[in-house]
Protein backbone atom coordinates (compact mmCIF):
# COMPACT_ATOMS: atom_id res chain seq x y z
CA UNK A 1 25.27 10.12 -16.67
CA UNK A 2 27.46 8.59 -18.86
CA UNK A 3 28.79 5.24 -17.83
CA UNK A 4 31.47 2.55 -18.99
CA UNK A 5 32.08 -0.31 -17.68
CA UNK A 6 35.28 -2.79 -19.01
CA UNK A 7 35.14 -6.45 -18.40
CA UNK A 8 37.41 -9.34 -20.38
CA UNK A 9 40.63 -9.28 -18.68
CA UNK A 10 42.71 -12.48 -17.26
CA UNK A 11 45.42 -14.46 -16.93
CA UNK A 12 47.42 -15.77 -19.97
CA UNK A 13 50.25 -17.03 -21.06
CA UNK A 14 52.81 -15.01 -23.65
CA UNK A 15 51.21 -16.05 -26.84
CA UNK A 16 47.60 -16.13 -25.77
CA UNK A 17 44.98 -13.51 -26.75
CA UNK A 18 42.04 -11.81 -24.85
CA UNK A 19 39.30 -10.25 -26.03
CA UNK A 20 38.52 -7.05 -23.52
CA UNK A 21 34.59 -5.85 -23.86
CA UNK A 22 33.55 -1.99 -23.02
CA UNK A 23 30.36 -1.11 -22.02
CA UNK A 24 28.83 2.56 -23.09
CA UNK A 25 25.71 4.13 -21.73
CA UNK A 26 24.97 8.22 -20.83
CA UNK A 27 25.81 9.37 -24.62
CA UNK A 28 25.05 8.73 -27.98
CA UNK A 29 27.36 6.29 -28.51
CA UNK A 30 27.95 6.91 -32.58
CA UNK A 31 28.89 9.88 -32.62
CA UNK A 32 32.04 9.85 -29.75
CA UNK A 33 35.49 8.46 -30.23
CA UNK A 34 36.38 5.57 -27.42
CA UNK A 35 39.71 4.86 -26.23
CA UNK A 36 41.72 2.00 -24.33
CA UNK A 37 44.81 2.93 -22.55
CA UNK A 38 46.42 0.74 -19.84
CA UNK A 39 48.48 1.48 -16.58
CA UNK A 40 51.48 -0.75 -15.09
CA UNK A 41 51.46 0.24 -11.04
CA UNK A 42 54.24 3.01 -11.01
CA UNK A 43 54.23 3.87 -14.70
CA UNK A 44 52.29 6.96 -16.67
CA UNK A 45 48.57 5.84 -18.09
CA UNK A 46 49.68 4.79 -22.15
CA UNK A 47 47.05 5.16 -24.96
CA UNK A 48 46.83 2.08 -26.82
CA UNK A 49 44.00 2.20 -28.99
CA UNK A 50 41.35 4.69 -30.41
CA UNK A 51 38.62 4.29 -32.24
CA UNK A 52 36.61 7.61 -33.73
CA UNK A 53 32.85 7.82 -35.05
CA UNK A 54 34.13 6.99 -38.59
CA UNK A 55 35.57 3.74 -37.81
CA UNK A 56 39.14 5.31 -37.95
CA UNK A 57 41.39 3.43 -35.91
CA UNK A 58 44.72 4.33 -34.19
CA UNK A 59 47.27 2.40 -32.22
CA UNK A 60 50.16 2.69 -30.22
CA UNK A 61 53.19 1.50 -31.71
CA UNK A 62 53.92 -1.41 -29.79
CA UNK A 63 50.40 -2.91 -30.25
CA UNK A 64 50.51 -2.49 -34.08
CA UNK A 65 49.74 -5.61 -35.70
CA UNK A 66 48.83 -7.71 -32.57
CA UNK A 67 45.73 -5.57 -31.12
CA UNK A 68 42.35 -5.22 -32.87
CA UNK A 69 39.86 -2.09 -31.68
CA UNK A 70 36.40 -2.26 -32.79
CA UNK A 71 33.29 -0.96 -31.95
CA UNK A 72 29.76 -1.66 -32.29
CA UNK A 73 26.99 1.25 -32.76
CA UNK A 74 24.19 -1.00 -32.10
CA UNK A 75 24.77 -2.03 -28.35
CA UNK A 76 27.02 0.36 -27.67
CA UNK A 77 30.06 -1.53 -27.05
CA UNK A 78 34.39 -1.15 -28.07
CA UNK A 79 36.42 -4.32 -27.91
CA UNK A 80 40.26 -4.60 -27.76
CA UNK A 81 41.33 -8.06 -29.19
CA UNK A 82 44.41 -8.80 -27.93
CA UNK A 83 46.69 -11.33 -30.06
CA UNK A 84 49.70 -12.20 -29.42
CA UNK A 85 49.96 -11.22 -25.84
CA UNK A 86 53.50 -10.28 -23.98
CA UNK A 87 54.42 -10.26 -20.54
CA UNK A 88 54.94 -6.43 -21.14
CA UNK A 89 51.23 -6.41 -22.12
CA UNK A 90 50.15 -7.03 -18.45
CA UNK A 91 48.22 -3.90 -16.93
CA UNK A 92 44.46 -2.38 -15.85
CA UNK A 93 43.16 -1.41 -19.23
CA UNK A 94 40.68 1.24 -19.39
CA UNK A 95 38.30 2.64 -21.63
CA UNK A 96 37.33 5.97 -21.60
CA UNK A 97 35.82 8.89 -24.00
CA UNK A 98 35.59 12.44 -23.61
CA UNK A 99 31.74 13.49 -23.90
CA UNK A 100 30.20 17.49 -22.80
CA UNK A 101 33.81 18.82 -21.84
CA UNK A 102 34.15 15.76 -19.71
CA UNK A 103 36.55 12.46 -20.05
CA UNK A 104 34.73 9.68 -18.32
CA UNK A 105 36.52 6.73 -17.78
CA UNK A 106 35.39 2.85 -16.67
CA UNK A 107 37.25 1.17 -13.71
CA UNK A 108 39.43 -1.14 -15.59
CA UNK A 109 40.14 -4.37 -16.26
CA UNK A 110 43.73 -6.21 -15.57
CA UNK A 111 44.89 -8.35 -17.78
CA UNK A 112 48.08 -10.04 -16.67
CA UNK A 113 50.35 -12.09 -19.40
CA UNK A 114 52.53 -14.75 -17.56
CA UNK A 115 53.69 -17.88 -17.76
């Protein structure tokens, strides 16, 4: 059963980073492409971040420059470092692969940017 679990988030102020953590087990980690995307209460889920099996990274536009996706084959983990942070930054972030036909998805973290 694959399995993800997200953990990192907080409170900080506009300026601040975070460092969000994801947690892969069910697959074989290497060879899938991980995602973060985030979700404001009333707004669609965005795609921020994707990392594939090569180490080829993607971002959305507003993150460019600020946010940092890694991953790490050994203990099956993707981190989002967060620089920089805005109060527009605040939402759950979620990661989440697609695996068998499926997308599985972790239960978020929230990361809210305020002063």
């Amino acid at each position: 059963q694959v399995h993800l679990v997200e953990s990192g988030g907080g409170l900080v102020q506009p300026g601040g980073s975070l460092r969000l953590s994801c947690a892969v087990s069910g697959v074989n980690f290497r060879l899938y492409a991980v995602n973060w995307s985030r979700q404001v209460p009333g707004k669609q889920r965005e795609l921020v971040a994707t990392i594939d099996s090569g180490h080829i990274k993607n971002y959305e536009d507003s993150v460019k420059g600020r946010f940092t996706i890694s991953r790490d084959n050994v203990w099956n983990k993707v981190y989002l470092q967060m620089n920089n942070l805005q109060p527009e930054d605040t939402a759950v972030y979620y990661c989440h692969l697609r695996a068998g036909g499926g997308d599985f998805w972790g239960r978020g973290t929230q990361v809210t940017v305020s002063s």
